[in-house]
Protein backbone atom coordinates (compact mmCIF):
# COMPACT_ATOMS: atom_id res chain seq x y z
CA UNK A 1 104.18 110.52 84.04
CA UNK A 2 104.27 109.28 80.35
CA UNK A 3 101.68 111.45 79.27
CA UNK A 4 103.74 114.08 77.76
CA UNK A 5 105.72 111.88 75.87
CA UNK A 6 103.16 109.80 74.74
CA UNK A 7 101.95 113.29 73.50
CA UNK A 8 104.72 114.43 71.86
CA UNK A 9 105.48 111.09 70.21
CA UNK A 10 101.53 111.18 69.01
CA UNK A 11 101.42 114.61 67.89
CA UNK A 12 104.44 113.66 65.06
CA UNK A 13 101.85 111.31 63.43
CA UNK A 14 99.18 114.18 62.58
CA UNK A 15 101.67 117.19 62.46
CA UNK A 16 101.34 116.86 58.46
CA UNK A 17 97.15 116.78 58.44
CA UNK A 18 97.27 113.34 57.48
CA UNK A 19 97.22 110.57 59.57
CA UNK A 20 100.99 107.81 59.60
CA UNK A 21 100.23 104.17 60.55
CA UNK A 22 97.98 102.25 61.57
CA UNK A 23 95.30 104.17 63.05
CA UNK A 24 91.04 104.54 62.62
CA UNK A 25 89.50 107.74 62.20
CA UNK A 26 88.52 107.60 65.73
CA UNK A 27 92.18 107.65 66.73
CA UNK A 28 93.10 110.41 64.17
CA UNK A 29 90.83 113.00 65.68
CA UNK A 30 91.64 112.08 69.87
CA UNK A 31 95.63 112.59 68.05
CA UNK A 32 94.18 115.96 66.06
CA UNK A 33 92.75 116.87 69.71
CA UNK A 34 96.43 116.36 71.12
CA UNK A 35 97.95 118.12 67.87
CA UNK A 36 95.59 121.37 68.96
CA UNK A 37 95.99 121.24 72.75
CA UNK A 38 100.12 121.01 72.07
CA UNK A 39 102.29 123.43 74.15
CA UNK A 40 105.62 123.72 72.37
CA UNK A 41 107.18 125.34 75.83
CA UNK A 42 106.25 122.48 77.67
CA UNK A 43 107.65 120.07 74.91
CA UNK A 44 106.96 116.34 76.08
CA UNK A 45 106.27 117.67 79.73
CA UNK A 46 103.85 115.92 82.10
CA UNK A 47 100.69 118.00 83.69
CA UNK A 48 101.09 120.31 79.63
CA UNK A 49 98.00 120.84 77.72
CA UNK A 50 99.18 118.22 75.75
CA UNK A 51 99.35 115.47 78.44
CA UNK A 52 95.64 116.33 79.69
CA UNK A 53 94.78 115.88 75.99
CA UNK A 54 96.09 112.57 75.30
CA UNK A 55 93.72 109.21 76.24
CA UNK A 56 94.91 106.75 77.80
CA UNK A 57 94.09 104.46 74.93
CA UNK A 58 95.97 106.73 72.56
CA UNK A 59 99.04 106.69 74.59
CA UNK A 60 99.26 103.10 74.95
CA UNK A 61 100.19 103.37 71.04
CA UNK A 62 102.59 105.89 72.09
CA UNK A 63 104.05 104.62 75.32
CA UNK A 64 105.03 101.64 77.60
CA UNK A 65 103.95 102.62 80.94
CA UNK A 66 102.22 100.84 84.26
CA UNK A 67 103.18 98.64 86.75
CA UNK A 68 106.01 96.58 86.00
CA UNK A 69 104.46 93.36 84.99
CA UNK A 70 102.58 95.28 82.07
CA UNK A 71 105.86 97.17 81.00
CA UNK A 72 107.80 94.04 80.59
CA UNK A 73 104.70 92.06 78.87
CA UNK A 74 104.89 94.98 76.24
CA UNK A 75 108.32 95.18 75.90
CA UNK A 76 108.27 91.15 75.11
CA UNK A 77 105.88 92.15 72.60
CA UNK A 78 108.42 94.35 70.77
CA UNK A 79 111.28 91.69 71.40
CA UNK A 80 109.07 89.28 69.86
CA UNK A 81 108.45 91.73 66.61
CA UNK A 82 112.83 90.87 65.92
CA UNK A 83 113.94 94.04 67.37
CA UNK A 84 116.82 93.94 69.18
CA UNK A 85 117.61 97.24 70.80
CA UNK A 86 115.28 99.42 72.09
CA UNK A 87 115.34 103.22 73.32
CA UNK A 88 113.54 103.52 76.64
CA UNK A 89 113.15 107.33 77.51
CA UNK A 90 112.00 107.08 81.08
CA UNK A 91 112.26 110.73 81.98
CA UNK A 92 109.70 113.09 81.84
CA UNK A 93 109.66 116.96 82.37
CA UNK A 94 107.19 118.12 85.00
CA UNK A 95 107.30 114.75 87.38
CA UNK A 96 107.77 114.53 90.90
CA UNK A 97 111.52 113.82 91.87
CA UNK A 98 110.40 110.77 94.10
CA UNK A 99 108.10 109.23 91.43
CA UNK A 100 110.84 109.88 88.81
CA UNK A 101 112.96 108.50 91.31
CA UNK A 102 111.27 105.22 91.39
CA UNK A 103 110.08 104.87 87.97
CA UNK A 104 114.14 104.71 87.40
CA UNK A 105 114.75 102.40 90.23
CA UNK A 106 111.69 99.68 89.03
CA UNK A 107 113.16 100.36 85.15
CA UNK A 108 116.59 99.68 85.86
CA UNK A 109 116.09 96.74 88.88
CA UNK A 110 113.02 94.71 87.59
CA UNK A 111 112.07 95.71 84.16
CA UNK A 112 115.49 94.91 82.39
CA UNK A 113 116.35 92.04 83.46
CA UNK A 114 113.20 90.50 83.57
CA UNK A 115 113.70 91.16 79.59
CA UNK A 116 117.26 89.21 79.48
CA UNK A 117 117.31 85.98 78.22
């Protein structure tokens, strides 16, 4: 479900030819794979081009998704960094209603406020 996202976020990192961050060469060309597999009319979506394209080690950089224990270890991981508000984009064009469904329930019933203090 995060795929596409993880995608699009990737993709911004290589759009320029050069690589932003902190990434090996290795990771550069699975991103430059992602940059040339990109479908801009299925922007972000799940099941795209794109989303096949991505590894799942690439979109960990990318993305925060898994079953709910590994979500709110990661999310720790950020808290822990000093940020204090985070973003979380948890919908993705192209899913199944149902999963969607759930992915919101888990997110908004588990995941935040195992991350309160």
């Amino acid at each position: 479900m995060a795929a596409g996202g993880a995608a699009s976020a990737g993709r911004w990192q290589v759009m320029q030819g050069g690589a932003r961050g902190n990434m090996d060469a290795e990771q550069y060309r699975k991103l430059e794979r992602v940059r040339e597999a990109y479908d801009m009319t299925r922007h972000g979506a799940a099941g795209s081009s794109h989303a096949h394209a991505i590894e799942p080690e690439v979109s960990d950089r990318f993305a925060i998704a898994g079953p709910v224990d590994h979500c709110v270890a990661r999310l720790r991981e950020l808290k822990a960094l000093g940020l204090t508000r985070l973003i979380l984009p948890h919908r993705s064009r192209g899913t199944d209603p149902e999963q969607q469904a759930l992915a919101t329930r888990l997110l908004l019933e588990e995941v935040i406020p195992a991350l309160r203090d």
